[in-house]
Protein backbone atom coordinates (compact mmCIF):
# COMPACT_ATOMS: atom_id res chain seq x y z
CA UNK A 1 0.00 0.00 0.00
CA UNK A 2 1.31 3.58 -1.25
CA UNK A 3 1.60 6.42 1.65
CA UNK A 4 1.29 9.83 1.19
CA UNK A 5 5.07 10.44 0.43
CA UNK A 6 4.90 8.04 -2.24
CA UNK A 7 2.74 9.11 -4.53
CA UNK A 8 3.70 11.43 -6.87
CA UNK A 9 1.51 14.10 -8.46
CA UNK A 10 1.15 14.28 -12.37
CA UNK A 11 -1.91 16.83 -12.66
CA UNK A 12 0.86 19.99 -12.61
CA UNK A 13 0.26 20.44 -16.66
CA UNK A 14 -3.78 20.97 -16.01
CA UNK A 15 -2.80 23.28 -13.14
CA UNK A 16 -0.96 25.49 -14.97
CA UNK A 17 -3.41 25.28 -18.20
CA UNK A 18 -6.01 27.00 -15.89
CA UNK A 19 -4.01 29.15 -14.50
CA UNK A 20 -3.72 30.87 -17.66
CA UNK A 21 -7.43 30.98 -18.21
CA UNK A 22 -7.55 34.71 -17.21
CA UNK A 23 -11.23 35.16 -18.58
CA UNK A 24 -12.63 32.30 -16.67
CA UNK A 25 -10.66 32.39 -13.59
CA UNK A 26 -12.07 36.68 -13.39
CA UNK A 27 -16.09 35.04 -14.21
CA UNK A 28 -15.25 32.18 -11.42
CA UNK A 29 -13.78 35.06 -8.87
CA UNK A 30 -16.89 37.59 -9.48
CA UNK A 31 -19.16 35.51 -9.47
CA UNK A 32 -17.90 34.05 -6.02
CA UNK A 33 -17.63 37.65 -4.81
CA UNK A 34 -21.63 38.47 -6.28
CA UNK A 35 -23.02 34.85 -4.43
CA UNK A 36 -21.60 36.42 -1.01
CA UNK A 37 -21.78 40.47 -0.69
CA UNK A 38 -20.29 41.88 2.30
CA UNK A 39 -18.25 38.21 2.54
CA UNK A 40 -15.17 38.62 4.54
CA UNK A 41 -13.87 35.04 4.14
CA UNK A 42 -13.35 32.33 1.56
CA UNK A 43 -12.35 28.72 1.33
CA UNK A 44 -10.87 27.83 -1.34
CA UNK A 45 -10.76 23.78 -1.53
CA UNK A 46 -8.93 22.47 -4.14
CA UNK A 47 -7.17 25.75 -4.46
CA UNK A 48 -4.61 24.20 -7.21
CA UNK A 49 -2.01 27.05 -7.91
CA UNK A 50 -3.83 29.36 -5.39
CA UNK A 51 -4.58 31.60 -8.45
CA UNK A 52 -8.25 32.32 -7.24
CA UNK A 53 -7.13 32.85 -3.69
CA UNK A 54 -4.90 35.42 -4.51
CA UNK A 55 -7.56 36.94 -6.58
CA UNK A 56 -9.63 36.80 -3.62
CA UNK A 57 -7.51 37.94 -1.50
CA UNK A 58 -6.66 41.26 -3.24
CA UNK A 59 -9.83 42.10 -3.29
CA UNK A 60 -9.71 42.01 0.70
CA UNK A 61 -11.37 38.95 1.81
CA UNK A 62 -9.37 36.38 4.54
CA UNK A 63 -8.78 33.11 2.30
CA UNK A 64 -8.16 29.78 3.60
CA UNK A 65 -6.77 28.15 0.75
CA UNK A 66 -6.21 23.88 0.57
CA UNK A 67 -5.34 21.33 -1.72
């Protein structure tokens, strides 16, 4: 059975494809922001690259970001 430490990741290629989706990474952050006025945190699960979070964070909310 496979820990933790031995399992390598392989997704970094998808991660970095998104990342460069600037149009649909500004819809997914407004439309987070619009679902949630007056918001003053975030979770971001799954938070990849953290490109959202930081997003989200410049526009002054607390984010919690995981993977």
């Amino acid at each position: 059975m496979k820990g933790v430490s031995d399992v390598q990741y392989e997704g970094i290629d998808n991660l970095e494809a998104v990342a460069g989706a600037d149009r649909y990474n500004r819809f997914l952050v407004e439309t987070a922001l619009r679902a949630r006025p007056g918001a003053v945190s975030l979770l971001d699960f799954g938070a990849g690259l953290g490109i959202l979070s930081a997003s989200w964070a410049a526009s002054g909310l607390e984010v919690c970001s995981v993977e």
